[in-house]
N, C-alpha and C. Protein backbone atom coordinates (compact mmCIF):
# COMPACT_ATOMS: atom_id res chain seq x y z
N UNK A 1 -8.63 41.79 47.26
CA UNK A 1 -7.32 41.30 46.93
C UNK A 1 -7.31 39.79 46.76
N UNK A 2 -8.53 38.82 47.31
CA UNK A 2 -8.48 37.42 47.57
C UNK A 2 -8.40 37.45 46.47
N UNK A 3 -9.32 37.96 45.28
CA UNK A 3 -10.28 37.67 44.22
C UNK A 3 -9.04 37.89 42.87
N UNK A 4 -8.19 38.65 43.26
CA UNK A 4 -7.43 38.45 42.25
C UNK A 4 -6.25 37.11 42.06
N UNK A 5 -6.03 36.72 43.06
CA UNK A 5 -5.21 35.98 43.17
C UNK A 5 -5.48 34.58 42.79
N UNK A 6 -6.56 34.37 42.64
CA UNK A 6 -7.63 33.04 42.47
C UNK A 6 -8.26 33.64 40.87
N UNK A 7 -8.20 32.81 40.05
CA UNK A 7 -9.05 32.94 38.77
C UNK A 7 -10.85 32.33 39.20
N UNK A 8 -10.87 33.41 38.31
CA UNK A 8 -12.50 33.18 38.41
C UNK A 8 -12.87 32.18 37.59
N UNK A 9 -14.49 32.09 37.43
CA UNK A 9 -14.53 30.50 36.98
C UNK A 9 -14.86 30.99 35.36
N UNK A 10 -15.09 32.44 35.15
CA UNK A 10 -15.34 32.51 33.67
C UNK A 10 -13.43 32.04 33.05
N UNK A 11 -12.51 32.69 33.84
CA UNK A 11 -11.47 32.34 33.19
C UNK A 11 -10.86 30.63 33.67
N UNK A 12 -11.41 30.14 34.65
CA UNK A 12 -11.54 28.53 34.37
C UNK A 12 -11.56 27.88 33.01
N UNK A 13 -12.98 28.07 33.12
CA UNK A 13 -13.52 27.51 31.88
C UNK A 13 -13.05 28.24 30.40
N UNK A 14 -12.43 29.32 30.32
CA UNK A 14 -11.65 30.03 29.00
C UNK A 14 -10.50 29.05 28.58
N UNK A 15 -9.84 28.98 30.07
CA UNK A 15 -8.84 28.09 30.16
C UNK A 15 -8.86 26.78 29.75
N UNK A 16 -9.91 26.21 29.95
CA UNK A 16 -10.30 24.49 29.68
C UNK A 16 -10.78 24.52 28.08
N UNK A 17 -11.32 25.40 27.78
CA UNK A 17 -12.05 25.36 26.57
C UNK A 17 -10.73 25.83 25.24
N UNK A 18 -9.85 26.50 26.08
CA UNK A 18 -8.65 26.67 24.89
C UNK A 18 -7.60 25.13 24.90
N UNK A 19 -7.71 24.86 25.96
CA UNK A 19 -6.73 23.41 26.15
C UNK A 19 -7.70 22.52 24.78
N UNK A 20 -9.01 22.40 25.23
CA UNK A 20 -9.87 21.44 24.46
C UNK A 20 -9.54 21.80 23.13
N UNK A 21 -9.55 23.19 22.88
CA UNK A 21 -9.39 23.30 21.14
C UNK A 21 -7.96 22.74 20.85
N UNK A 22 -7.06 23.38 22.00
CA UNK A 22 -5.71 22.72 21.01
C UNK A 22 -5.60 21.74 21.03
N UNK A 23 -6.31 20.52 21.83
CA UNK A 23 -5.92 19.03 21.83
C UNK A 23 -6.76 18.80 20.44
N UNK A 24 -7.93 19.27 20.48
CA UNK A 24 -8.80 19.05 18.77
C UNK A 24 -8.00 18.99 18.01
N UNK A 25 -7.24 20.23 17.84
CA UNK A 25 -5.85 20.65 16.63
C UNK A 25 -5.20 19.72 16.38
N UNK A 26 -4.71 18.96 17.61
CA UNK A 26 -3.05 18.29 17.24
C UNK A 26 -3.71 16.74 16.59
N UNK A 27 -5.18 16.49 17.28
CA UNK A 27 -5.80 15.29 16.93
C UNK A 27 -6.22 15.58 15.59
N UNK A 28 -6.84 16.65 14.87
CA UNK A 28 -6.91 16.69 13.38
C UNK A 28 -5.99 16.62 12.89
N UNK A 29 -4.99 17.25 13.16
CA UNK A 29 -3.56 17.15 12.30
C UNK A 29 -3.15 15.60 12.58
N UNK A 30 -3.12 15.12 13.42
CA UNK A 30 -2.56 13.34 13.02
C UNK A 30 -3.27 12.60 12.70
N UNK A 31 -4.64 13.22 12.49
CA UNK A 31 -5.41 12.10 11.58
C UNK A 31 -5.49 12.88 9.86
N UNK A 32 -5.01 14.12 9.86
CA UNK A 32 -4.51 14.48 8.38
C UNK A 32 -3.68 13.54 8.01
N UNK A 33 -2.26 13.63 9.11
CA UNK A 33 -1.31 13.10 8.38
C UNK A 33 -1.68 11.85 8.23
N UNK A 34 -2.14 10.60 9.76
CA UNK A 34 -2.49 9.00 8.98
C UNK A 34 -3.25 9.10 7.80
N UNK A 35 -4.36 10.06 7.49
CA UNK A 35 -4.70 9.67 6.08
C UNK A 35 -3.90 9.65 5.33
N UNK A 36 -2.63 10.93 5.44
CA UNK A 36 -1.80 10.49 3.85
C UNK A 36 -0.82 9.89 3.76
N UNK A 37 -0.78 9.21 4.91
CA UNK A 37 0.39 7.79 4.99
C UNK A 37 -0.69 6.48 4.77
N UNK A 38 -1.56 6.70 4.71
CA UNK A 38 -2.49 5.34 4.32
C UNK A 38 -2.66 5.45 2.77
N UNK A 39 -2.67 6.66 2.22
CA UNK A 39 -3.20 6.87 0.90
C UNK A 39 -1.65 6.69 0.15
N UNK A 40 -0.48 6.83 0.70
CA UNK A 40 0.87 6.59 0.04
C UNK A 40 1.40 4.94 0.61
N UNK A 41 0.53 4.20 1.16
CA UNK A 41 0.82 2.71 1.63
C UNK A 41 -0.38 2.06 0.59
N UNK A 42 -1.14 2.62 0.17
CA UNK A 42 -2.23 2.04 -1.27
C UNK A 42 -1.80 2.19 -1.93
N UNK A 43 -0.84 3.14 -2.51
CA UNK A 43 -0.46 3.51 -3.51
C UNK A 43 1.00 2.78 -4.02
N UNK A 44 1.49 2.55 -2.62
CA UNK A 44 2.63 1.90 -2.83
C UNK A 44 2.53 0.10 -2.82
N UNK A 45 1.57 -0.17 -1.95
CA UNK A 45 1.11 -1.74 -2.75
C UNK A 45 0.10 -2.01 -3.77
N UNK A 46 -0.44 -0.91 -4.46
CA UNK A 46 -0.71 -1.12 -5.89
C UNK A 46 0.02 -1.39 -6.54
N UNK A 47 0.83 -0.04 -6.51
CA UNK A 47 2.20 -0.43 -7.24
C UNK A 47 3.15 -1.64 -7.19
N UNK A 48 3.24 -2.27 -6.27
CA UNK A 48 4.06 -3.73 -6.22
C UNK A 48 3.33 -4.36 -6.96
N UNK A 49 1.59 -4.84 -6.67
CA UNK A 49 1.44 -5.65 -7.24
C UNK A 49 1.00 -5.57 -8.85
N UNK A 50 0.99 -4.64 -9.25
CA UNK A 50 1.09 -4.22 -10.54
C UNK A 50 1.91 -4.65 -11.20
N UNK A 51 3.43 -4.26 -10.20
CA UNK A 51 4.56 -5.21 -10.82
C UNK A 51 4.71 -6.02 -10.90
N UNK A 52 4.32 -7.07 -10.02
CA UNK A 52 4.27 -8.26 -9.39
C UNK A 52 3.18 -9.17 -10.75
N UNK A 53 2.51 -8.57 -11.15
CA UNK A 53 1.36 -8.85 -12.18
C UNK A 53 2.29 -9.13 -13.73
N UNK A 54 2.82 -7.94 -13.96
CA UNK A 54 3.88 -7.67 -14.95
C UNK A 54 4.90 -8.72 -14.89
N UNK A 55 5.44 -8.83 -14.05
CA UNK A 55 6.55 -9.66 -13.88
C UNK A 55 5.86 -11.52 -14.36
N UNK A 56 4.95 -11.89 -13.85
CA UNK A 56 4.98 -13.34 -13.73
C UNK A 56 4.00 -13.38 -15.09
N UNK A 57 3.39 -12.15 -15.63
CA UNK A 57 2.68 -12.24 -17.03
C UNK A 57 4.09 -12.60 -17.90
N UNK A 58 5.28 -12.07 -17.90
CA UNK A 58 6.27 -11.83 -18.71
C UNK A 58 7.20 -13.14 -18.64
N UNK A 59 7.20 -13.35 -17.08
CA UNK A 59 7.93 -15.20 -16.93
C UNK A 59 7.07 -15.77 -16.63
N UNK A 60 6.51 -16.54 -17.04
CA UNK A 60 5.16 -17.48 -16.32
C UNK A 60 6.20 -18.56 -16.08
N UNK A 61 7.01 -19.02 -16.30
CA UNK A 61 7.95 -20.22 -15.93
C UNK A 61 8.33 -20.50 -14.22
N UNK A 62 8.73 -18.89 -14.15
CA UNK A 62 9.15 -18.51 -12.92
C UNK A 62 8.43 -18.56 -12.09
N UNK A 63 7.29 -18.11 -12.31
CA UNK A 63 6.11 -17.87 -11.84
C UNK A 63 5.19 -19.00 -10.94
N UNK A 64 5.27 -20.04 -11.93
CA UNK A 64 4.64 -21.35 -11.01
C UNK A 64 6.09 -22.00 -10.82
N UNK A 65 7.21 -21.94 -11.00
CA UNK A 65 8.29 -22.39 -9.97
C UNK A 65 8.37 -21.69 -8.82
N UNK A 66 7.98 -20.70 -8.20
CA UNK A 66 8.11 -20.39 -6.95
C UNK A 66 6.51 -20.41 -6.46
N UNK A 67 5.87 -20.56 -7.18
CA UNK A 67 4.55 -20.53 -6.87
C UNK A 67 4.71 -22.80 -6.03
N UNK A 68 5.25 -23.10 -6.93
CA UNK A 68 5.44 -24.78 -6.67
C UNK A 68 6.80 -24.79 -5.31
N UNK A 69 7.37 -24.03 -5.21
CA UNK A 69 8.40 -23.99 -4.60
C UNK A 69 7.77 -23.46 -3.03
N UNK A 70 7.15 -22.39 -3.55
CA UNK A 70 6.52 -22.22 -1.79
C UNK A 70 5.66 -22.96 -1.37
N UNK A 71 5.04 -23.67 -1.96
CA UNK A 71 3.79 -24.63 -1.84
C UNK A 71 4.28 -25.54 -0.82
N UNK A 72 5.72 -26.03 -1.34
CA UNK A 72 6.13 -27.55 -1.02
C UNK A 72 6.40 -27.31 0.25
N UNK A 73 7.36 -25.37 0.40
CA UNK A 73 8.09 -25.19 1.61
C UNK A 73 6.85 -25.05 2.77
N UNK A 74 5.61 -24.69 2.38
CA UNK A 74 4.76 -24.26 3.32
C UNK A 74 4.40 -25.67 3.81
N UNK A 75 3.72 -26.57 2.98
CA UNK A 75 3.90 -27.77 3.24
C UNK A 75 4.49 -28.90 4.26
N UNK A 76 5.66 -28.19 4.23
CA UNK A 76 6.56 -29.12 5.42
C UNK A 76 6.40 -28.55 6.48
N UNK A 77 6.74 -26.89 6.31
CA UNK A 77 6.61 -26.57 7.48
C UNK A 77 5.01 -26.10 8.65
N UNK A 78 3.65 -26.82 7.40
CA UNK A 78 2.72 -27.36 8.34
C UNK A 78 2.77 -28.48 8.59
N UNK A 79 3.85 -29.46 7.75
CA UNK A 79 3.61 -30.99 8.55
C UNK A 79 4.38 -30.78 9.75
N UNK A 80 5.04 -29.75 9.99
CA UNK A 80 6.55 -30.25 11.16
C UNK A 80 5.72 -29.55 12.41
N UNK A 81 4.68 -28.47 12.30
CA UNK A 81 4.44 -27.92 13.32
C UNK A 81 2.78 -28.62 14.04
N UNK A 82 2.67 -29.02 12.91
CA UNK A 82 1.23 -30.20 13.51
C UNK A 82 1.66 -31.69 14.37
N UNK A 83 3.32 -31.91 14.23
CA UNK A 83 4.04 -33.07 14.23
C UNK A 83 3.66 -33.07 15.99
């Protein structure tokens, strides 16, 4: 009667070895899904800078005015923090 009440060690280890697979599971599945949130975050800053390419090919005016415009702002704000 002891012997039933107590698991034996074959069903121990049944026990440990099914926990192990399902933790495997849930860890493949969230490294499925980070792959296809990494592969739709490439895809989505290709795409910007594609546009981003398009855009300052089409205004080049604009283009080195903010290109001259952030320059100046970055500028100050390394002279003010070296100050």
């Amino acid at each position: 009667m002891a012997d039933n009440e107590q698991p034996t060690e074959d069903q121990e280890t049944e026990q440990q070895e099914a926990e192990l697979k399902e933790k495997i599971s849930s860890y493949e599945k969230l490294l499925d899904r980070l792959k296809k949130e990494r592969q739709n975050v490439i895809k989505e800053i290709s795409d910007d800078y594609r546009n981003a390419r398009r855009y300052v090919r089409s205004h080049p005016e604009e283009g080195v005015l903010l290109s001259f415009v952030g320059g100046i702002a970055l500028g100050i704000l390394i002279g003010k923090l070296t100050k």
